[in-house]
PDB file of N, CA and C in Angstrom:
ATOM      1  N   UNK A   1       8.298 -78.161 -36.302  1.00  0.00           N
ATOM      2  CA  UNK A   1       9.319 -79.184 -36.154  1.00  0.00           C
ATOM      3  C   UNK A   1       8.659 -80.440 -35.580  1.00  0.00           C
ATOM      4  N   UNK A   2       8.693 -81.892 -35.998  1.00  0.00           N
ATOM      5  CA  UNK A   2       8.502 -82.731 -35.689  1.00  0.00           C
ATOM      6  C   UNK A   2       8.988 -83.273 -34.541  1.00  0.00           C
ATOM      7  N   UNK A   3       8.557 -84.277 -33.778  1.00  0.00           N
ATOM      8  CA  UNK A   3       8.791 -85.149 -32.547  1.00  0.00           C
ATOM      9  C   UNK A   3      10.720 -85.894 -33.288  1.00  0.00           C
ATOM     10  N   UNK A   4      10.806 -86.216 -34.535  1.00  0.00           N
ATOM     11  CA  UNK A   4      11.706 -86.989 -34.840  1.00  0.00           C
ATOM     12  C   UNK A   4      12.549 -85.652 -35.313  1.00  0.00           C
ATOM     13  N   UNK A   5      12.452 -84.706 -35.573  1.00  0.00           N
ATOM     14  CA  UNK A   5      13.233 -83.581 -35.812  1.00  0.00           C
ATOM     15  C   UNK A   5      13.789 -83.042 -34.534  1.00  0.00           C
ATOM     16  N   UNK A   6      13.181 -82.966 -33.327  1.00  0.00           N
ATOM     17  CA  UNK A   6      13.362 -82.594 -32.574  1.00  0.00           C
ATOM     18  C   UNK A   6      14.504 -84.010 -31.804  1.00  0.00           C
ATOM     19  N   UNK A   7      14.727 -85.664 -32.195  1.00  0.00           N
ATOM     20  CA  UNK A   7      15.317 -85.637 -31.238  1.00  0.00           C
ATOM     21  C   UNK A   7      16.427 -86.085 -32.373  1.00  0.00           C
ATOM     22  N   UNK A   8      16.187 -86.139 -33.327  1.00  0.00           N
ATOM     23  CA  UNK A   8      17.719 -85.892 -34.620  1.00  0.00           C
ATOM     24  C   UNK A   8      18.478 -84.864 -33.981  1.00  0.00           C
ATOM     25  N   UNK A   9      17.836 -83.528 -33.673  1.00  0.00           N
ATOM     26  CA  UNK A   9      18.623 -82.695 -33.823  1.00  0.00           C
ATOM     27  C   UNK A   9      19.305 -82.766 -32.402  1.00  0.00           C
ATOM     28  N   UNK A  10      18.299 -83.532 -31.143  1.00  0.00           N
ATOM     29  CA  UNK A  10      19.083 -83.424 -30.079  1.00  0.00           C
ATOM     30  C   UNK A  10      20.227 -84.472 -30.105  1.00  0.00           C
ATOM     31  N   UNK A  11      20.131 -85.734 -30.964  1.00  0.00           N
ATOM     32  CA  UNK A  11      21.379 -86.822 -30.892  1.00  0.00           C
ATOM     33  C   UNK A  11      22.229 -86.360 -31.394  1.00  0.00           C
ATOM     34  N   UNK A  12      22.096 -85.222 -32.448  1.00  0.00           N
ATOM     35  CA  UNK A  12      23.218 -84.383 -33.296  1.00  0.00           C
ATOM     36  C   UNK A  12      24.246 -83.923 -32.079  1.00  0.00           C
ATOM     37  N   UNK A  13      23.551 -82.846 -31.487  1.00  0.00           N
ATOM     38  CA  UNK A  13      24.240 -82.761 -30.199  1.00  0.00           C
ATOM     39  C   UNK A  13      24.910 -83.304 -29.555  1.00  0.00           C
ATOM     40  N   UNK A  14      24.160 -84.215 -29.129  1.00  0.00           N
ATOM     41  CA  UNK A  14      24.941 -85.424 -27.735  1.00  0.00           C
ATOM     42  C   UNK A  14      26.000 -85.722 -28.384  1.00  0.00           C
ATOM     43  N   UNK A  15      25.972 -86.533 -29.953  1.00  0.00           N
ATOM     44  CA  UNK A  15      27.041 -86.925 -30.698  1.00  0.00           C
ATOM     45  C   UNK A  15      28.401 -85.419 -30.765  1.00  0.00           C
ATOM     46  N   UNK A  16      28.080 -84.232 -30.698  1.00  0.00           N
ATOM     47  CA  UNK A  16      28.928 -83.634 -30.576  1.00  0.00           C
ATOM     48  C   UNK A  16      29.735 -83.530 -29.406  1.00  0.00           C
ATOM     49  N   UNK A  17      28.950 -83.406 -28.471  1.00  0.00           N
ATOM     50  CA  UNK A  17      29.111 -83.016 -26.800  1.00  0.00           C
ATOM     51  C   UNK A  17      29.967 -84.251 -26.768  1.00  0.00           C
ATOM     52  N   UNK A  18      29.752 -85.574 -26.848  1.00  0.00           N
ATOM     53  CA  UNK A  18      30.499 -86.438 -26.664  1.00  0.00           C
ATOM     54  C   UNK A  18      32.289 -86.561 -27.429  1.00  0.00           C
ATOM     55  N   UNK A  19      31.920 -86.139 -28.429  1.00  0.00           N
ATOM     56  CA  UNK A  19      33.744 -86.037 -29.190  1.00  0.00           C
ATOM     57  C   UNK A  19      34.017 -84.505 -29.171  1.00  0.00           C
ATOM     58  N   UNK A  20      33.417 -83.648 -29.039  1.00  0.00           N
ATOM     59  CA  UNK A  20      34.089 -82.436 -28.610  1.00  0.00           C
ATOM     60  C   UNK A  20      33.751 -81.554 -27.463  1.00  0.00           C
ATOM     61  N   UNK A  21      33.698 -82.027 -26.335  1.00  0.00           N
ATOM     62  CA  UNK A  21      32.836 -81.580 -24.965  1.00  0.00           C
ATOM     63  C   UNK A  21      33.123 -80.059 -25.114  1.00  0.00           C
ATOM     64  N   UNK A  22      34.371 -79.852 -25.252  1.00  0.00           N
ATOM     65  CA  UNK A  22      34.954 -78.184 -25.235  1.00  0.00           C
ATOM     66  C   UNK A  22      33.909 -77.068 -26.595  1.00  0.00           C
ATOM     67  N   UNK A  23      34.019 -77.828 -27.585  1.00  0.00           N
ATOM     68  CA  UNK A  23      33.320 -77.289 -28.669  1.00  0.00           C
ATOM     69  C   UNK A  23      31.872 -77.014 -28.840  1.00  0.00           C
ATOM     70  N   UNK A  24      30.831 -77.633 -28.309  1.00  0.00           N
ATOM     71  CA  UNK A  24      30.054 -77.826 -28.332  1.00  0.00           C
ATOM     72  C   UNK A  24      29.013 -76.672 -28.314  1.00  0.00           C
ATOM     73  N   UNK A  25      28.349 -76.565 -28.522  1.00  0.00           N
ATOM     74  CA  UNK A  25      27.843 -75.268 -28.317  1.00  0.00           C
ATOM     75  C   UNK A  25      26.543 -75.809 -26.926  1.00  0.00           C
ATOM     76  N   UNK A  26      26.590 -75.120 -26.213  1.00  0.00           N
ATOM     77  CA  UNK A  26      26.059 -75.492 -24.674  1.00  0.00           C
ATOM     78  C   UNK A  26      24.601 -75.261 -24.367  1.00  0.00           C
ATOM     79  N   UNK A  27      24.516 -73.847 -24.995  1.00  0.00           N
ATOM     80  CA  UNK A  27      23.186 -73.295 -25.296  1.00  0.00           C
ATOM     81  C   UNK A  27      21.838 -73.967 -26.515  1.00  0.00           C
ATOM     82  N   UNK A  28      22.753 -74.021 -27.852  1.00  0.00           N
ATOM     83  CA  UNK A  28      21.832 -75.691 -28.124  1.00  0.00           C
ATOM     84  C   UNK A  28      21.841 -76.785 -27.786  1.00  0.00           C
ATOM     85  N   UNK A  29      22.263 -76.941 -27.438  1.00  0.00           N
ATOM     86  CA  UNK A  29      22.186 -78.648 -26.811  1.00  0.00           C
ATOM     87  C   UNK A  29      21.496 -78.462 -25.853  1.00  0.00           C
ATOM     88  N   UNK A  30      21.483 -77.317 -24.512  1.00  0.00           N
ATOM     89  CA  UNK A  30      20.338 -77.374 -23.162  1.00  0.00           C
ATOM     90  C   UNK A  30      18.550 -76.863 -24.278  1.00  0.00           C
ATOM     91  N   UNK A  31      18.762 -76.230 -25.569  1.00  0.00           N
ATOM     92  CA  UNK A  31      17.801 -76.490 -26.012  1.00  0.00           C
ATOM     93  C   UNK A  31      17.193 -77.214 -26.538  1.00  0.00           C
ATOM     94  N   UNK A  32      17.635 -78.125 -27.344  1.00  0.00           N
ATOM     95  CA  UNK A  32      17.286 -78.818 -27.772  1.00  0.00           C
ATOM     96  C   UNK A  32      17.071 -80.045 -26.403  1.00  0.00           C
ATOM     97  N   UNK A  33      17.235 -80.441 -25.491  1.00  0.00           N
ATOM     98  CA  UNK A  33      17.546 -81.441 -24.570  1.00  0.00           C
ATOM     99  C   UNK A  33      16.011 -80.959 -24.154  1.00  0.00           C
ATOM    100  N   UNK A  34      15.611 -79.301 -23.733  1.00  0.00           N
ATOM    101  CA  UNK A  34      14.514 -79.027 -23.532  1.00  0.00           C
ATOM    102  C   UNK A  34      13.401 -79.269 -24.166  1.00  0.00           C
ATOM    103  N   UNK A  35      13.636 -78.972 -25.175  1.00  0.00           N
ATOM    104  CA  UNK A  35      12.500 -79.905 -26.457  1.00  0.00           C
ATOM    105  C   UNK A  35      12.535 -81.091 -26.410  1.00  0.00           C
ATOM    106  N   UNK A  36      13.495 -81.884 -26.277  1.00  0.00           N
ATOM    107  CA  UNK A  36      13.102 -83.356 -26.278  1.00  0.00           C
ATOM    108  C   UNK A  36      12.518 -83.583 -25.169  1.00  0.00           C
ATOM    109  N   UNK A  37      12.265 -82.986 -24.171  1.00  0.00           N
ATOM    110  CA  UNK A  37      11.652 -83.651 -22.741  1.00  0.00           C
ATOM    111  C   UNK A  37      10.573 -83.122 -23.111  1.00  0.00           C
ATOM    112  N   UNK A  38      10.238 -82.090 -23.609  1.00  0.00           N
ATOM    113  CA  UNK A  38       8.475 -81.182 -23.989  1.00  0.00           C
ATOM    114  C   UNK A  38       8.239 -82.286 -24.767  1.00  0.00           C
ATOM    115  N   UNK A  39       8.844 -82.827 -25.815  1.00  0.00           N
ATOM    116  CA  UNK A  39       8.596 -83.962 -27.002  1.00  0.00           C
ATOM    117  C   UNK A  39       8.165 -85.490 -26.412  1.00  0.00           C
ATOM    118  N   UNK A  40       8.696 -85.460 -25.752  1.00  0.00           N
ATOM    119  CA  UNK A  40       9.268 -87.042 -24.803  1.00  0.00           C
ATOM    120  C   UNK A  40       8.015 -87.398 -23.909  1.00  0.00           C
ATOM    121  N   UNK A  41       6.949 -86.643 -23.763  1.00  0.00           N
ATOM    122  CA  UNK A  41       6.016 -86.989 -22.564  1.00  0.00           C
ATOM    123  C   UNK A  41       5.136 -87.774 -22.922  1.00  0.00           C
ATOM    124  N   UNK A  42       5.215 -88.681 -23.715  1.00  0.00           N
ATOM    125  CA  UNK A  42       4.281 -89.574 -24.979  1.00  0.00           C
ATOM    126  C   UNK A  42       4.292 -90.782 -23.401  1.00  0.00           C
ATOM    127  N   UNK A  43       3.652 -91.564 -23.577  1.00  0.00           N
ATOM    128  CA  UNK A  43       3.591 -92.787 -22.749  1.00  0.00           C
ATOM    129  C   UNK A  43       4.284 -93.710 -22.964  1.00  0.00           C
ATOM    130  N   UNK A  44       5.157 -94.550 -21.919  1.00  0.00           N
ATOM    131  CA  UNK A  44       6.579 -95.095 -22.188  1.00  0.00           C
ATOM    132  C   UNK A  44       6.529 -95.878 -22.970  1.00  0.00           C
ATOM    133  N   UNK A  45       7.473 -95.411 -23.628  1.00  0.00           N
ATOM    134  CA  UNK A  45       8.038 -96.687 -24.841  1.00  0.00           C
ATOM    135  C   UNK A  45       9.429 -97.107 -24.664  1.00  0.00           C
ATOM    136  N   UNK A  46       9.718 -98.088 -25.416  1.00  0.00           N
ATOM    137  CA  UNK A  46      10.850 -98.721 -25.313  1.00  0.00           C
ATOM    138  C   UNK A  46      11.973 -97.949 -25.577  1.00  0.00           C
ATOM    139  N   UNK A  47      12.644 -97.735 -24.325  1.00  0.00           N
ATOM    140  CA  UNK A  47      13.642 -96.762 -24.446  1.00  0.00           C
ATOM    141  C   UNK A  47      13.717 -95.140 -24.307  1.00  0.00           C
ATOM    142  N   UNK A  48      12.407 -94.690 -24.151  1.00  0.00           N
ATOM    143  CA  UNK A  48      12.369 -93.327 -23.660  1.00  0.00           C
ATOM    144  C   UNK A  48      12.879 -92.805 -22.279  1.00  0.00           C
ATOM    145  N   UNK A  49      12.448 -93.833 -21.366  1.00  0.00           N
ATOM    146  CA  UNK A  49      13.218 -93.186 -19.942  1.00  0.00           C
ATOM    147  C   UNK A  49      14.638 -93.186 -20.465  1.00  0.00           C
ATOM    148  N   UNK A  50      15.286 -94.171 -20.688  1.00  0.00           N
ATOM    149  CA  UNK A  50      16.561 -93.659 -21.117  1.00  0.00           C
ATOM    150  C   UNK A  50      17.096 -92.480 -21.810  1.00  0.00           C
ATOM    151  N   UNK A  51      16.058 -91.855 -22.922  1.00  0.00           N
ATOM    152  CA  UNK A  51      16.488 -91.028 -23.804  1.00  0.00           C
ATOM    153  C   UNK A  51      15.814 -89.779 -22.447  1.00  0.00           C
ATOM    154  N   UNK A  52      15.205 -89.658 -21.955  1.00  0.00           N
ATOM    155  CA  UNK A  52      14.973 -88.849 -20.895  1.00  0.00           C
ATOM    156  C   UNK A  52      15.846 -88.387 -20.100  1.00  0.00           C
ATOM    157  N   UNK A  53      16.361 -89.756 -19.622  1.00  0.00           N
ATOM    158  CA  UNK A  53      17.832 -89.344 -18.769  1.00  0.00           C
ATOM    159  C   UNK A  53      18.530 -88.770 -19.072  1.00  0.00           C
ATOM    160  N   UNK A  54      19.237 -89.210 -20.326  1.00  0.00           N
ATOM    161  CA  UNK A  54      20.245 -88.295 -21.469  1.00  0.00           C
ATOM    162  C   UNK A  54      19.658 -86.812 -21.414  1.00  0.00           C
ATOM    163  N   UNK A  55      18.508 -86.379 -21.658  1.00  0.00           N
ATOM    164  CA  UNK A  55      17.955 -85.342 -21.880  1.00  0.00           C
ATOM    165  C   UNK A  55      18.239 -84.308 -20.149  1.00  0.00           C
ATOM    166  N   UNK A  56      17.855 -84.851 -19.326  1.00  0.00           N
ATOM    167  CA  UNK A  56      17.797 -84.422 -17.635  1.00  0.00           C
ATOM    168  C   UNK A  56      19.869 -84.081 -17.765  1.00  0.00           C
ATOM    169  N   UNK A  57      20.470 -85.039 -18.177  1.00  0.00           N
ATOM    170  CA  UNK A  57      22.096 -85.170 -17.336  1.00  0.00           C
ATOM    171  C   UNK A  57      22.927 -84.122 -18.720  1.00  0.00           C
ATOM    172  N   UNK A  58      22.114 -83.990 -19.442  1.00  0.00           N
ATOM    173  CA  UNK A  58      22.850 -82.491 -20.870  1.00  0.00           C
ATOM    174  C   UNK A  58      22.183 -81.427 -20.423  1.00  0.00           C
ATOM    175  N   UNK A  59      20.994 -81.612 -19.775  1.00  0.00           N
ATOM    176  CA  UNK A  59      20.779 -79.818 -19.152  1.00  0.00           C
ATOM    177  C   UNK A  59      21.592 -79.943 -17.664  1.00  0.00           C
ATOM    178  N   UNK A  60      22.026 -80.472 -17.299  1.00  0.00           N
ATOM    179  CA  UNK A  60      22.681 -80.508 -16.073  1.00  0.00           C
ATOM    180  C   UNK A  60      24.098 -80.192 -16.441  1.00  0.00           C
ATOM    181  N   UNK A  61      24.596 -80.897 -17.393  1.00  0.00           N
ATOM    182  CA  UNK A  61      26.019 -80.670 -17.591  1.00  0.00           C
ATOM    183  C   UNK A  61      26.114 -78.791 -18.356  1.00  0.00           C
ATOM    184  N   UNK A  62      25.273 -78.722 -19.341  1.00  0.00           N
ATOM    185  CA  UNK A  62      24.633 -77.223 -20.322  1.00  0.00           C
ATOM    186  C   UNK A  62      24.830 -76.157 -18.407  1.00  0.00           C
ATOM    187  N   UNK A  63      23.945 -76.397 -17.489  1.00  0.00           N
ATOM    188  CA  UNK A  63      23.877 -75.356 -16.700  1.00  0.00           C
ATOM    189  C   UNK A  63      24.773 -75.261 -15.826  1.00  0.00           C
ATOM    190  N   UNK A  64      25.230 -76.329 -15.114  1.00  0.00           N
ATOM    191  CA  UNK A  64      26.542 -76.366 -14.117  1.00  0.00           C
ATOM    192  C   UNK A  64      27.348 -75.995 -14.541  1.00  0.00           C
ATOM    193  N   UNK A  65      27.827 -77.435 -15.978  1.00  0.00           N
ATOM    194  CA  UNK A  65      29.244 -77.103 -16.282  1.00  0.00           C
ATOM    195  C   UNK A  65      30.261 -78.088 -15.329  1.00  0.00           C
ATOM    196  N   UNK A  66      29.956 -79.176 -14.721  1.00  0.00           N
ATOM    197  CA  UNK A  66      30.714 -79.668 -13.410  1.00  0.00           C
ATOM    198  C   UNK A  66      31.147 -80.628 -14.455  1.00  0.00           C
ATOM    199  N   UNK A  67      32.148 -80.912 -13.764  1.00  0.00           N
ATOM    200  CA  UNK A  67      33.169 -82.670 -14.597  1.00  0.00           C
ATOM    201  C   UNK A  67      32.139 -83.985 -14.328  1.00  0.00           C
ATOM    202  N   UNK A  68      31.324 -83.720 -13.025  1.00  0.00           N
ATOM    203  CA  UNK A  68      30.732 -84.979 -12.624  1.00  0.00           C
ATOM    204  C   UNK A  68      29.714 -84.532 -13.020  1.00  0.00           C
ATOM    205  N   UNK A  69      28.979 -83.703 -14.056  1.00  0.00           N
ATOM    206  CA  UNK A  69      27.859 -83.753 -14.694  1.00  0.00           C
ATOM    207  C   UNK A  69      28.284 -84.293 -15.860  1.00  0.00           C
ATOM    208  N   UNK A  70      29.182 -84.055 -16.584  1.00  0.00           N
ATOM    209  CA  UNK A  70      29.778 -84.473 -17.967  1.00  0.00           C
ATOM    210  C   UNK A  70      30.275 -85.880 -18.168  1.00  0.00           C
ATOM    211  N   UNK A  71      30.712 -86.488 -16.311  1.00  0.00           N
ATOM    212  CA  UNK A  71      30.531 -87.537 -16.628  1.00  0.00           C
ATOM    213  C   UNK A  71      29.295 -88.519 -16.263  1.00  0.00           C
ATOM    214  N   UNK A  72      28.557 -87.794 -15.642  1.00  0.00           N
ATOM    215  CA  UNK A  72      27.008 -88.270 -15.660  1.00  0.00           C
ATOM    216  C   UNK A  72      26.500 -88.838 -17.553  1.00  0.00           C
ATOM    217  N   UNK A  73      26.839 -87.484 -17.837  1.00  0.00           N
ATOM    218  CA  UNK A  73      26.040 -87.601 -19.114  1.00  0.00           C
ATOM    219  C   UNK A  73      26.562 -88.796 -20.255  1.00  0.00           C
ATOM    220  N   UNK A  74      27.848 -88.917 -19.896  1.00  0.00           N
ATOM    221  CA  UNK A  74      28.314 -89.824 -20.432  1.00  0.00           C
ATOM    222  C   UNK A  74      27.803 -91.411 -20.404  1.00  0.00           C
ATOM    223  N   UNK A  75      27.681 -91.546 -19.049  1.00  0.00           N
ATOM    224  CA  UNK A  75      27.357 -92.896 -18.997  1.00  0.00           C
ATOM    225  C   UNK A  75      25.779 -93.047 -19.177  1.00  0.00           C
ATOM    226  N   UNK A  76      25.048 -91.897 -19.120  1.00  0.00           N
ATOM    227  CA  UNK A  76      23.886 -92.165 -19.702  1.00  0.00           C
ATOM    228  C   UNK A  76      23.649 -92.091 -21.392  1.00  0.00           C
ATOM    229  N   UNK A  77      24.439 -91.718 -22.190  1.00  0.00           N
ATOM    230  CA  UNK A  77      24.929 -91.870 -23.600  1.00  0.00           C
ATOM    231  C   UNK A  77      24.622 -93.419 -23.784  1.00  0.00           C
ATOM    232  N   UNK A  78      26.202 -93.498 -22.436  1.00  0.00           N
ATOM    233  CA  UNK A  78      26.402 -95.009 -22.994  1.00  0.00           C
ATOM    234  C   UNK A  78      25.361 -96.084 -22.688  1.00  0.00           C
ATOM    235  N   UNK A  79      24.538 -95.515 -21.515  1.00  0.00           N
ATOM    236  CA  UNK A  79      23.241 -96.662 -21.479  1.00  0.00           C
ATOM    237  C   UNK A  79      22.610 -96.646 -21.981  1.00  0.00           C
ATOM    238  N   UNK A  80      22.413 -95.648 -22.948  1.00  0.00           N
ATOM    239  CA  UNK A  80      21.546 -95.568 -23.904  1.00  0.00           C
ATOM    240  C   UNK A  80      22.023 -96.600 -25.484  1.00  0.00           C
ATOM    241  N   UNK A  81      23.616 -96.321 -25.507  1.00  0.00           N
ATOM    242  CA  UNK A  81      23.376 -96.792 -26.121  1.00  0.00           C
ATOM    243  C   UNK A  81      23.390 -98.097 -26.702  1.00  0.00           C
ATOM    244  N   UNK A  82      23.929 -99.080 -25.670  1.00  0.00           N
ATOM    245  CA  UNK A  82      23.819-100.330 -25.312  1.00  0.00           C
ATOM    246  C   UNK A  82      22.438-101.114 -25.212  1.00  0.00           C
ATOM    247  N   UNK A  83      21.585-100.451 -24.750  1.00  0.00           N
ATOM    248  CA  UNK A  83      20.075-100.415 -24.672  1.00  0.00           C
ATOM    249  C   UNK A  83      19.729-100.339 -26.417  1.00  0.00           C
ATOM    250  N   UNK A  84      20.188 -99.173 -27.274  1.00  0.00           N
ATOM    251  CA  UNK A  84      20.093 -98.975 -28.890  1.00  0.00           C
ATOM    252  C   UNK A  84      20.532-100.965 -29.212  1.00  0.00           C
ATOM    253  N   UNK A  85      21.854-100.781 -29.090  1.00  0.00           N
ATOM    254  CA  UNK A  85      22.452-102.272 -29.328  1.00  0.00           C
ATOM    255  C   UNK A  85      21.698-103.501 -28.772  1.00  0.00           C
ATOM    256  N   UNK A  86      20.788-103.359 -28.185  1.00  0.00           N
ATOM    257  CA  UNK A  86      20.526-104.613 -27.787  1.00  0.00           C
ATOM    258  C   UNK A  86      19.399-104.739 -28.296  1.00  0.00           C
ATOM    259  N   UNK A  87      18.743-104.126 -28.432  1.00  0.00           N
ATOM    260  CA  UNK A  87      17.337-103.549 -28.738  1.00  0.00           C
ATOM    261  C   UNK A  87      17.322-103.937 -30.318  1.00  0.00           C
ATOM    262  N   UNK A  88      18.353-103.860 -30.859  1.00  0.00           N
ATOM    263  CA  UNK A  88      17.900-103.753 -32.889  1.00  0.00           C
ATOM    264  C   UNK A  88      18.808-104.573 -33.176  1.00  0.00           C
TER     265      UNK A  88
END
């Protein structure tokens, strides 16, 4: 699996986790979130700490399970993706 396979499949996720938090399946998404940080250790580029964060606050929300992890993860979505928007 590729570096870009690996974080397709993790935005697949997030994009789920975000419109169906209940549905989601919890166990891929803390995997895949894990692969993207094994993936992610490249030297910073534009926009990786961010996609890092996202990656750190979905294994947090995947293992707790707390409301204030879910809404952690959220607003790191959204800084991410404002950062996407500004950026292109």
């Amino acid at each position: 699996m590729t570096v870009s396979d690996i974080g397709h499949r993790f935005a697949r996720l997030l994009f789920e986790a975000m419109a169906h938090p209940v549905g989601v399946d919890r166990g891929a998404l803390l995997n895949a979130a894990s692969a993207f940080l094994d993936a992610a250790l490249s030297p910073e580029s534009d926009g990786l700490t961010l996609a890092r964060r996202m990656a750190f606050r979905a294994c947090e929300w995947c293992v707790w399970d707390r409301p204030e992890d879910y809404a952690a993860l959220r607003r790191a979505v959204g800084a991410f993706e404002m950062h996407a928007a500004i950026t292109n």
